[in-house]
Protein backbone atom coordinates (compact mmCIF):
# COMPACT_ATOMS: atom_id res chain seq x y z
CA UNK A 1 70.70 74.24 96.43
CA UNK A 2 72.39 77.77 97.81
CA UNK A 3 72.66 79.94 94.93
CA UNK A 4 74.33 82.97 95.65
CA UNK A 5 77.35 84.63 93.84
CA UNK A 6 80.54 83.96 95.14
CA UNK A 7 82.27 86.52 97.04
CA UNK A 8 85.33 88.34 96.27
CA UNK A 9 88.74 86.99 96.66
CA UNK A 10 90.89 88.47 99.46
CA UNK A 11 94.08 88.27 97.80
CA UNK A 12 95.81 88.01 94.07
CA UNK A 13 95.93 84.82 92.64
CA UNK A 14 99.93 83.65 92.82
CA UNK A 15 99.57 80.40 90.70
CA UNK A 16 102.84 81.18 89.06
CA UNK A 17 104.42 82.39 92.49
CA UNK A 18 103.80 78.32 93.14
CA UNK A 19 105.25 76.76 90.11
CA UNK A 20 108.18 79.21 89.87
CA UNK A 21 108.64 78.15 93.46
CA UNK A 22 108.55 73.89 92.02
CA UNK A 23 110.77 74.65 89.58
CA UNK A 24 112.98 75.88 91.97
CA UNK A 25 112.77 73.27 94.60
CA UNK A 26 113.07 70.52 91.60
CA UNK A 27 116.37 72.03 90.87
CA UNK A 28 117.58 72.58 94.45
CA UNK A 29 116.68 68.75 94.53
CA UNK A 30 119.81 67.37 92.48
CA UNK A 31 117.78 64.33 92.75
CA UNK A 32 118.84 61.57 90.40
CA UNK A 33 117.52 57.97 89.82
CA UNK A 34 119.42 55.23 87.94
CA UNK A 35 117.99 52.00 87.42
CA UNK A 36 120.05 48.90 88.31
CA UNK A 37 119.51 44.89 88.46
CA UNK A 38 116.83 44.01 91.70
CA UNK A 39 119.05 41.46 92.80
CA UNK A 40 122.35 45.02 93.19
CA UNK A 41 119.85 46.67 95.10
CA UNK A 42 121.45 47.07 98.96
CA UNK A 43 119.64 46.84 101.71
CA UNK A 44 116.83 44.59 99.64
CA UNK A 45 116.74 40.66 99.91
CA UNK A 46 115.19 39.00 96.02
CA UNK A 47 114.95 35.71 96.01
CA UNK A 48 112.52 33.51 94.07
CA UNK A 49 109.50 34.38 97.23
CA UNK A 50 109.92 38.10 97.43
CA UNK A 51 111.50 41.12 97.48
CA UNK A 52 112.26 42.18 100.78
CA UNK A 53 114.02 44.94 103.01
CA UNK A 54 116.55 43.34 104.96
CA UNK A 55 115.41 44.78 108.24
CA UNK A 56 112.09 43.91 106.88
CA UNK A 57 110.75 47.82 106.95
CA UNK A 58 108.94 50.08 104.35
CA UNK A 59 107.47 47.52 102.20
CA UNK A 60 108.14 44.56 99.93
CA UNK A 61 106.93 43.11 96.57
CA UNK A 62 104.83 39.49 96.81
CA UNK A 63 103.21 37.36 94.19
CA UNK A 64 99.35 37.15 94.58
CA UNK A 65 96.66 35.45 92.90
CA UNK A 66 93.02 36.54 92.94
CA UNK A 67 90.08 34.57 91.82
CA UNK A 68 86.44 34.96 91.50
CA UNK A 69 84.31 32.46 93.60
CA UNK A 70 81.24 33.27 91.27
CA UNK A 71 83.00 31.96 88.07
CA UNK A 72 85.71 30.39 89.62
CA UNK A 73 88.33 31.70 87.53
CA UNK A 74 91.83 33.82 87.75
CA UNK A 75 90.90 37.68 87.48
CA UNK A 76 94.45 38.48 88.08
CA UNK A 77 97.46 36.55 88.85
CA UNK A 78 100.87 39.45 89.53
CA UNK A 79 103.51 40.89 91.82
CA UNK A 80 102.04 43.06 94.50
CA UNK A 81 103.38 45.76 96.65
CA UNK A 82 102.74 44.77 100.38
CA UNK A 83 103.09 47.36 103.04
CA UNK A 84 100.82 47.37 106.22
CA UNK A 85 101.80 50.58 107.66
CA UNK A 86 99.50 53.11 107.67
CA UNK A 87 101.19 56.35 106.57
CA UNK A 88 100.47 59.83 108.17
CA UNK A 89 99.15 62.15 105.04
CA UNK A 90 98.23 65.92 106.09
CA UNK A 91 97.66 69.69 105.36
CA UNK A 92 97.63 72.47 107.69
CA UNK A 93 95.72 75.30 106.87
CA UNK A 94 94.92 78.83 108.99
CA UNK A 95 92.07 81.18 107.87
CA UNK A 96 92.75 80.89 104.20
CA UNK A 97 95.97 79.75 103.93
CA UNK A 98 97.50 76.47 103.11
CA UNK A 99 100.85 74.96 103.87
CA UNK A 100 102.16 73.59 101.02
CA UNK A 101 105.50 70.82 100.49
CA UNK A 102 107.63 70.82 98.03
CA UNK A 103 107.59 66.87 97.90
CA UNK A 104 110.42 65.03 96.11
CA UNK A 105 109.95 61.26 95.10
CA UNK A 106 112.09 58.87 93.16
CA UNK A 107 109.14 58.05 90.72
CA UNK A 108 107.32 61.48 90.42
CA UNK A 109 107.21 63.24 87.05
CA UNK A 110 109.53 65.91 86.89
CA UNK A 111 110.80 64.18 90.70
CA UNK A 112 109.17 67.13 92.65
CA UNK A 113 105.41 67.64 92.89
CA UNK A 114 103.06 69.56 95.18
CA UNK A 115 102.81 67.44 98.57
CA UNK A 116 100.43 67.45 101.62
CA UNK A 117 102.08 69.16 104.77
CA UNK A 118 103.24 65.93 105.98
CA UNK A 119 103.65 62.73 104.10
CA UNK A 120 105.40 60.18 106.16
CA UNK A 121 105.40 56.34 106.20
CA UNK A 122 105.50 55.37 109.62
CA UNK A 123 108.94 53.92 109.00
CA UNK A 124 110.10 57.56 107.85
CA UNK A 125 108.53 58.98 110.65
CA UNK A 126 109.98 56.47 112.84
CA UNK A 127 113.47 57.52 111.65
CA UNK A 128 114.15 54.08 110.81
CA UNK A 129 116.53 55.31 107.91
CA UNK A 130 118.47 57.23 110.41
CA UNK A 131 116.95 60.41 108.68
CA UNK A 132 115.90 63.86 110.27
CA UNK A 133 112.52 64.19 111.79
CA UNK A 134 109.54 64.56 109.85
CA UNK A 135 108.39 68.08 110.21
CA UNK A 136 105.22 69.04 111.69
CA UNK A 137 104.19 65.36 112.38
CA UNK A 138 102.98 66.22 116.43
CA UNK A 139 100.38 68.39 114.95
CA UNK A 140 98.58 65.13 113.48
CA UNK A 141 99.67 62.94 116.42
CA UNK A 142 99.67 64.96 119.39
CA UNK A 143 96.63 66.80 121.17
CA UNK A 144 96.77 70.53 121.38
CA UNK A 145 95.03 74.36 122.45
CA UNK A 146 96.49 75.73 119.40
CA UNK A 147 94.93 73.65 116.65
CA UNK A 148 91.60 71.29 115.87
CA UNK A 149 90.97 68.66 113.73
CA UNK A 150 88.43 69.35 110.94
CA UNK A 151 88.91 66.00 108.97
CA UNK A 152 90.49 62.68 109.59
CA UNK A 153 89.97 59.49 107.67
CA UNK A 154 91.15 56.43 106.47
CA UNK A 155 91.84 55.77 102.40
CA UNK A 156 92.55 53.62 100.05
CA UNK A 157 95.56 53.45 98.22
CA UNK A 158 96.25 52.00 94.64
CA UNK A 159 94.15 48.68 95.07
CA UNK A 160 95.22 47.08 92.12
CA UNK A 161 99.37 48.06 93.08
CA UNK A 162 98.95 47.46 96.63
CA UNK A 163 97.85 44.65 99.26
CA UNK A 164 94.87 46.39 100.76
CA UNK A 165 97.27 49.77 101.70
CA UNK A 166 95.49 52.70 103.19
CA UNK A 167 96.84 56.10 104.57
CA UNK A 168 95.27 58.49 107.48
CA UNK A 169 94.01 61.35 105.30
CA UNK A 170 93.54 64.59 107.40
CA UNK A 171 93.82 68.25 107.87
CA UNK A 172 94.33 70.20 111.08
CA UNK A 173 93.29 73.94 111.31
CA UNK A 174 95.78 76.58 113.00
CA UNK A 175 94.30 78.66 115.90
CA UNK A 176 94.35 82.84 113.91
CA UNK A 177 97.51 84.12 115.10
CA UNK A 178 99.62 81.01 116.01
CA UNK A 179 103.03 80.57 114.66
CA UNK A 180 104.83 77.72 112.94
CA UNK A 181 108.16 77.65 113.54
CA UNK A 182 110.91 75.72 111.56
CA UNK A 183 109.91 76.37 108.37
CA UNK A 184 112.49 76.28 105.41
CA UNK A 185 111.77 76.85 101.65
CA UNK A 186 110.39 73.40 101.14
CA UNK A 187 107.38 74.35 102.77
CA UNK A 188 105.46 77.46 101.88
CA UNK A 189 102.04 79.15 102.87
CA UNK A 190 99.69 79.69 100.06
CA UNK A 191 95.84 80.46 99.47
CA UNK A 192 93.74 77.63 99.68
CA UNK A 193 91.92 78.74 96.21
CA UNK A 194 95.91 79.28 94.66
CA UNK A 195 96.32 75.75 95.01
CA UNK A 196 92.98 74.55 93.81
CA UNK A 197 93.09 77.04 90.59
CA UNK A 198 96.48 74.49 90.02
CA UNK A 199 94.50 71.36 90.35
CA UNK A 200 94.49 70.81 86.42
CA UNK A 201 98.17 71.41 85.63
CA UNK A 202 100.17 68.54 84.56
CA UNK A 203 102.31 66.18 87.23
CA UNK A 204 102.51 69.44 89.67
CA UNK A 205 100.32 68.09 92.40
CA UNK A 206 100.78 65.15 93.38
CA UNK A 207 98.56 62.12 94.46
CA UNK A 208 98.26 62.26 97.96
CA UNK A 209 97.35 66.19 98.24
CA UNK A 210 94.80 65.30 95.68
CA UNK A 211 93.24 62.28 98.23
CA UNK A 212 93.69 64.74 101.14
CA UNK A 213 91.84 68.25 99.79
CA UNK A 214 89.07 65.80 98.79
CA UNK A 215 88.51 64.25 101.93
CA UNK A 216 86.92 66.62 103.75
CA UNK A 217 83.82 69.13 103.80
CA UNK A 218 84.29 70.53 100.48
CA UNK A 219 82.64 73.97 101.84
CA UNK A 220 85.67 74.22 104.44
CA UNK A 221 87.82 75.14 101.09
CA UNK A 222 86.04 77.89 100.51
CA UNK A 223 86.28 81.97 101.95
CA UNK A 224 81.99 81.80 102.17
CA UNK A 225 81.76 78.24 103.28
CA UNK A 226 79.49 77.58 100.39
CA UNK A 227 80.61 75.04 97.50
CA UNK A 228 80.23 75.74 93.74
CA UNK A 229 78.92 79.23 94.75
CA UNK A 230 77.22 80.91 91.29
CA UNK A 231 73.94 81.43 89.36
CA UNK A 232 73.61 80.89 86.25
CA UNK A 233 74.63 83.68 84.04
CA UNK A 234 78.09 83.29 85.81
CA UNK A 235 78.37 79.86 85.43
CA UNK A 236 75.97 77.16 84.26
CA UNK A 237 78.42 74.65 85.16
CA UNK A 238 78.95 75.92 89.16
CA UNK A 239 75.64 75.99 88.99
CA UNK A 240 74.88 72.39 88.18
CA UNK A 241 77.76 71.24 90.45
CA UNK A 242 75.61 73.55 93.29
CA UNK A 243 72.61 71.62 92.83
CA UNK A 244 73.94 68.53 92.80
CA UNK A 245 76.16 69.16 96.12
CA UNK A 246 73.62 70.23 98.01
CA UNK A 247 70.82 67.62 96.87
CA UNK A 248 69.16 67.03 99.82
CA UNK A 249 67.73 63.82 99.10
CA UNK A 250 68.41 60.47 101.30
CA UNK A 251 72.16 59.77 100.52
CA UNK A 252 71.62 56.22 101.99
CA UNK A 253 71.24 54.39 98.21
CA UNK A 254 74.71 54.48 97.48
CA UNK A 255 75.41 52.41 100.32
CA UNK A 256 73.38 49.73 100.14
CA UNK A 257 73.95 49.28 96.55
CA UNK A 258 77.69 48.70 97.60
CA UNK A 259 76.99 46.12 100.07
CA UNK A 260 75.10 44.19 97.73
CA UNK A 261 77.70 43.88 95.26
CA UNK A 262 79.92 42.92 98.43
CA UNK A 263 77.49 40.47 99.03
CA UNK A 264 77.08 38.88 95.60
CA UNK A 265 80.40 39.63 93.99
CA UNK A 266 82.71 37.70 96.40
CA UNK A 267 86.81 36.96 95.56
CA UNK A 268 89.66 35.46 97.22
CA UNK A 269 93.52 35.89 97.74
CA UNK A 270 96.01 34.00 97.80
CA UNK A 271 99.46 34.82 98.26
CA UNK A 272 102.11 33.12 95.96
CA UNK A 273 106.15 32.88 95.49
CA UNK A 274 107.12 35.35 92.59
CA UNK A 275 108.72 32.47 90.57
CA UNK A 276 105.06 30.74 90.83
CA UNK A 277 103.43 33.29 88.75
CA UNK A 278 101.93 32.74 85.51
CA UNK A 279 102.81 34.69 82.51
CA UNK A 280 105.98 36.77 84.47
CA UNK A 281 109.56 36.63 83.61
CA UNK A 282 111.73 36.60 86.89
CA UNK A 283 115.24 37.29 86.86
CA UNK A 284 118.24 39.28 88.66
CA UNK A 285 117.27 42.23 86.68
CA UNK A 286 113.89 42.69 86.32
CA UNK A 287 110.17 41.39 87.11
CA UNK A 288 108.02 42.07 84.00
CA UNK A 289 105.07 40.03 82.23
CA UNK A 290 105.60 37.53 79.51
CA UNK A 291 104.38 40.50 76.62
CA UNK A 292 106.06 43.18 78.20
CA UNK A 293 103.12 45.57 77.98
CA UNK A 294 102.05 45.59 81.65
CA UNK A 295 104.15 46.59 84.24
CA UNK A 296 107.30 45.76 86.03
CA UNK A 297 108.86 45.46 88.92
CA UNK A 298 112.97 47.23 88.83
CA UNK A 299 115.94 47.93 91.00
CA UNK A 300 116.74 51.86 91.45
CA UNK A 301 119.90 53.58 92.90
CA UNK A 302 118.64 56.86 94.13
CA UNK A 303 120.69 60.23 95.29
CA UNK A 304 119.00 63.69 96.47
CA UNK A 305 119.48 66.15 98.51
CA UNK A 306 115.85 67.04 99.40
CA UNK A 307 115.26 64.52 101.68
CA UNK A 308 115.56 62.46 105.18
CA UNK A 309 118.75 60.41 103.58
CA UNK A 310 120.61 61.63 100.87
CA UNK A 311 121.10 57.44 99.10
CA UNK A 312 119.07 54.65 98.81
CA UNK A 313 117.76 52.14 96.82
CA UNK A 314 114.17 50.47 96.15
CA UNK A 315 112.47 48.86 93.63
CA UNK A 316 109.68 50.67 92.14
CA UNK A 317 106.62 49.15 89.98
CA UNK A 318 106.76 50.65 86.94
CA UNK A 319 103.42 50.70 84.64
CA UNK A 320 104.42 50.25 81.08
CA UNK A 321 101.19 51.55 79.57
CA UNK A 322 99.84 55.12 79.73
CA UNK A 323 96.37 54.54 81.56
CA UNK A 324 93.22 56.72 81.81
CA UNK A 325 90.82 57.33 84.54
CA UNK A 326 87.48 58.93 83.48
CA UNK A 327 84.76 60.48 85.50
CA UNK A 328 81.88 60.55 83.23
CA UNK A 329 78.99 62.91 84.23
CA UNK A 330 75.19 63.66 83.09
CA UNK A 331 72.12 65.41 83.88
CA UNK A 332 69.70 62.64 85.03
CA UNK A 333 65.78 64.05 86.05
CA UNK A 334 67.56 67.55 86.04
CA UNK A 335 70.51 66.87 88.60
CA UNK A 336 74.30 66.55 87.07
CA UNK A 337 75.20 62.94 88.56
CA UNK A 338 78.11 61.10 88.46
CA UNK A 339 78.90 57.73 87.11
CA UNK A 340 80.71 55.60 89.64
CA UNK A 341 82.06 51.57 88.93
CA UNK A 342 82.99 49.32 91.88
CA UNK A 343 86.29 48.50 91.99
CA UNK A 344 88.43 45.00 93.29
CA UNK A 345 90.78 46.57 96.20
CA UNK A 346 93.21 43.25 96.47
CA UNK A 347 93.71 42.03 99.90
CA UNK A 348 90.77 44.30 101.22
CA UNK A 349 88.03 42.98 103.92
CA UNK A 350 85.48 44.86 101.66
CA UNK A 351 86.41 43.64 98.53
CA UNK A 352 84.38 46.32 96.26
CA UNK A 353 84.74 49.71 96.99
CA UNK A 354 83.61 52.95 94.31
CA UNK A 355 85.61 54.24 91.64
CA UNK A 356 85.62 55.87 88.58
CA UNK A 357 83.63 55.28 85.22
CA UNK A 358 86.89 53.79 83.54
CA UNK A 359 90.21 53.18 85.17
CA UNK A 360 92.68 51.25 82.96
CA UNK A 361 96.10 51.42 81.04
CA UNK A 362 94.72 50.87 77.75
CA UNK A 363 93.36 54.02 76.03
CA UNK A 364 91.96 51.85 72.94
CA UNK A 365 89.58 51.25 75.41
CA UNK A 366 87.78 54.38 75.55
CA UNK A 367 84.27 55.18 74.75
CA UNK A 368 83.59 58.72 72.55
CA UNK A 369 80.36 60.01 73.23
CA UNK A 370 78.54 62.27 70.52
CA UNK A 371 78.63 65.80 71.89
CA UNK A 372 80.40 65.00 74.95
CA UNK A 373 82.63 67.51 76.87
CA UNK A 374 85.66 67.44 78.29
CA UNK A 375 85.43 69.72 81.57
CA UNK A 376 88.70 68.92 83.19
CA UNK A 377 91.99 67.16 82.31
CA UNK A 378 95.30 66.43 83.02
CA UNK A 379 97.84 63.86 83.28
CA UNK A 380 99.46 62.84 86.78
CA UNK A 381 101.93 60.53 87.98
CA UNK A 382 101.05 57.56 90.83
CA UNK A 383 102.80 58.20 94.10
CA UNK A 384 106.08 58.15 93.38
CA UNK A 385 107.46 56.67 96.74
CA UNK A 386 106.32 53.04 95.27
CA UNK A 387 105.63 53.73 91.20
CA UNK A 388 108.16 54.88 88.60
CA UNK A 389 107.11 57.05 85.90
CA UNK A 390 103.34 55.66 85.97
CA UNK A 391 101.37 57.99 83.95
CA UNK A 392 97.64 58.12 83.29
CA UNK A 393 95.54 60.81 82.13
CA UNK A 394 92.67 62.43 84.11
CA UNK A 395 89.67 63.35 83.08
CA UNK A 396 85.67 64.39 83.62
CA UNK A 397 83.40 64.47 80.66
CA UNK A 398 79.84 65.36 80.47
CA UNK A 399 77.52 63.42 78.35
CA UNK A 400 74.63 65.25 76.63
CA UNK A 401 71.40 63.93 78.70
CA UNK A 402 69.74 62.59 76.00
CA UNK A 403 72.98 60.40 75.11
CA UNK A 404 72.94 56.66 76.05
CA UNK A 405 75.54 55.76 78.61
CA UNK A 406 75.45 51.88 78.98
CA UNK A 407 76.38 51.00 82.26
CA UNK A 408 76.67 47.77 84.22
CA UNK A 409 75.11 45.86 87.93
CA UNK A 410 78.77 47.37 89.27
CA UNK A 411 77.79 51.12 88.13
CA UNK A 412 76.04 53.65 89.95
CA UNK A 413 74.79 57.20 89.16
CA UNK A 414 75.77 59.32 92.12
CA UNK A 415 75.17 62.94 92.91
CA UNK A 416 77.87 65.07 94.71
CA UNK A 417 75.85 64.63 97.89
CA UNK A 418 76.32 61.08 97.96
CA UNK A 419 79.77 61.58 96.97
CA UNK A 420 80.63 63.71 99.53
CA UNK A 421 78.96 61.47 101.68
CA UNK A 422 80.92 57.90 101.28
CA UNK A 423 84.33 60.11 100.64
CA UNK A 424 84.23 61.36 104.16
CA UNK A 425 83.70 57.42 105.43
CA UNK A 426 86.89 55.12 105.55
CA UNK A 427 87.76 52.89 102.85
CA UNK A 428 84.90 53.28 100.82
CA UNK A 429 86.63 54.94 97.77
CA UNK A 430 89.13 54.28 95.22
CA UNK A 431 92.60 56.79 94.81
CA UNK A 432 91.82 56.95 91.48
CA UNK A 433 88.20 58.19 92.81
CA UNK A 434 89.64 60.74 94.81
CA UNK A 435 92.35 62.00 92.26
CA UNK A 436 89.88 62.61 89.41
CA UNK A 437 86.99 64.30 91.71
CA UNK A 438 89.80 66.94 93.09
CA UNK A 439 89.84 68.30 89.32
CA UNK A 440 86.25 69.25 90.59
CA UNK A 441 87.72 71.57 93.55
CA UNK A 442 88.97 74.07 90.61
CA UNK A 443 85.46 75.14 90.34
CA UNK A 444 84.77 75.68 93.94
């Protein structure tokens, strides 16, 4: 544990310098998104296999079936986004400063959220759409005096939406001094602790900065280099977060608890024709299951003026169902752990990797604890390149240590050590993981 008091700031807080500046850019955005029958989409092939783009980029929408071998049964059986690019996802930052994007997506919440630096499929970034360059990209690609690396990894996506889709996660740090040129007012330099004091506001920020300020050495967002710096008449709760980041005990447990369940929880794949799905209605105008209550698959006409092309259309997955993802935490022999449940990532060669306590769409499903509280929440939209509208609400809650948590062979109690740890290894975490622990940076 370091337990010091955290040092002054060395500048004003401009939280509402960031969302005036949103509002603005959603405006400036014009962007508008009709929905239209799959089979109108142009560009986009639908026949009873697929959806397709019809110069086969960006991504398309399979069937696939997944079974357990244990109990030899259907777990799930659905339409699938399937894009094996690996997308460039990145922040700059210099001293104490952030660059920020003003990101605009067809599917977002309020269409423009809070966005990494760069956020580029390689097809964007490729220019396959004929679009302008994607700004800033050579810093993340390119070798250079003026600028180091200080995290780089590879993450998960949505493993229940995608086919085994992961992004580079990273962030570069600016030699003091050196100057980025080409800016324009979608992209704006902020404090580092500006944009974490933000991380609990509703569909501002969007997933991917959330997956990228997490992956990396939590004490590099910090002015001290220390994380969760307090004692305890300032802040019980820093102080607990403190002691468990900087528990120095062996951090190797986590992983071999993993493998095993890789070992002894095995499932297979198997890719199908849309049409051949169970339980799904397939037509020109839609892809949605039998009760209507999951999720669908639609056609969407898009305009905008805030990005590469001004036109397009997709299809977009659209999750019917408001969902929750939970992080529940407790103090177990005097350390504030975390309670982590292996997840299925479809497609993946490690099948299991950790998420959250509870990640569903049904929020009958949710477990009230007696004296439980609620530390951080808010609601936030799935990336909106791929998912329309897809809500789910955030949150960590602390359970009372002498409360009974019930917890399964796929759970794990983990400390912030070890999740620090496994976050800064590839693959090895959930998005949902990632997007609920960021509500943790606000305390930093």
């Amino acid at each position: 544990m370091i337990n010091l008091n955290r040092l002054p700031g060395k500048s004003e807080m401009r939280k509402d310098e960031i969302k005036s500046w949103i509002t603005k850019r959603r405006g400036a955005s014009e962007l508008e998104v009709e929905q239209i029958p799959i089979k109108s989409m142009k560009n986009w092939n639908f026949d009873a296999k697929n959806i397709t783009h019809e110069n086969n980029y960006y991504f398309s929408i399979i069937g696939v079936e997944v079974q357990s071998e244990q109990k030899n049964e259907i777990v799930w059986e659905k339409p699938i986004i399937l894009q094996k690019e690996v997308g460039e996802l990145g922040f700059i930052i210099q001293e104490t400063k952030i660059l920020l994007q003003a990101k605009t997506e067809p599917g977002n919440v309020k269409g423009t959220q809070i966005g990494p630096t760069v956020q580029a499929t390689v097809s964007n970034y490729r220019q396959v759409h004929g679009g302008e360059k994607t700004k800033f990209l050579k810093y993340f690609t390119e070798i250079g005096d003026n600028y180091e690396i200080i995290a780089d990894h590879i993450q998960l996506e949505q493993g229940t939406g995608f086919m085994n889709k992961s992004n580079r996660n990273s962030i570069i740090r600016l030699q003091r001094g050196y100057l980025l040129n080409d800016l324009d007012d979608r992209f704006r330099w902020f404090e580092i602790k500006e944009l974490l004091a933000l991380l609990e506001e509703d569909y501002l920020i969007n997933t991917d900065t959330r997956s990228v300020i997490v992956s990396c050495d939590w004490e590099k967002l910090t002015e001290n280099q220390i994380a969760f710096c307090s004692d305890r008449k300032d802040n019980e709760l820093q102080l607990s977060l403190n002691e468990s980041y900087y528990k120095k005990d062996p951090v190797t447990k986590i992983y071999r608890v993993l493998k095993d369940l890789q070992t002894r929880k095995k499932y297979c794949f198997k890719i199908k024709d849309l049409d051949k799905l169970r339980k799904w209605k397939i037509n020109n105008e839609v892809i949605i299951d039998n009760e209507e209550i999951d999720f669908a698959v639609k056609g969407f006409r898009v305009s905008t003026k805030d990005r590469e092309v001004t036109n397009w259309d997709q299809p977009l997955v659209h999750i019917l169902s408001l969902g929750q993802v939970i992080l529940y935490c407790q103090k177990k022999d005097g350390i504030l752990k975390f309670l982590l449940n292996a997840q299925i990532i479809i497609g993946g060669d490690e099948v299991l990797v950790w998420g959250p306590s509870i990640q569903n769409s049904k929020r009958d499903e949710s477990i009230k604890f007696e004296g439980e509280n609620v530390l951080v929440s808010c609601m936030q939209s799935d990336e909106g390149g791929r998912f329309y509208q897809s809500k789910s609400l955030y949150q960590i809650i602390e359970v009372p240590e002498k409360v009974k948590v019930s917890y399964s062979e796929m759970s794990y109690w983990a400390s912030l050590a070890e999740i620090q740890d496994i976050i800064l290894q590839n693959k090895k975490t959930t998005n949902e993981l990632r997007s609920v622990l960021s509500l943790l940076l606000k305390f930093l």
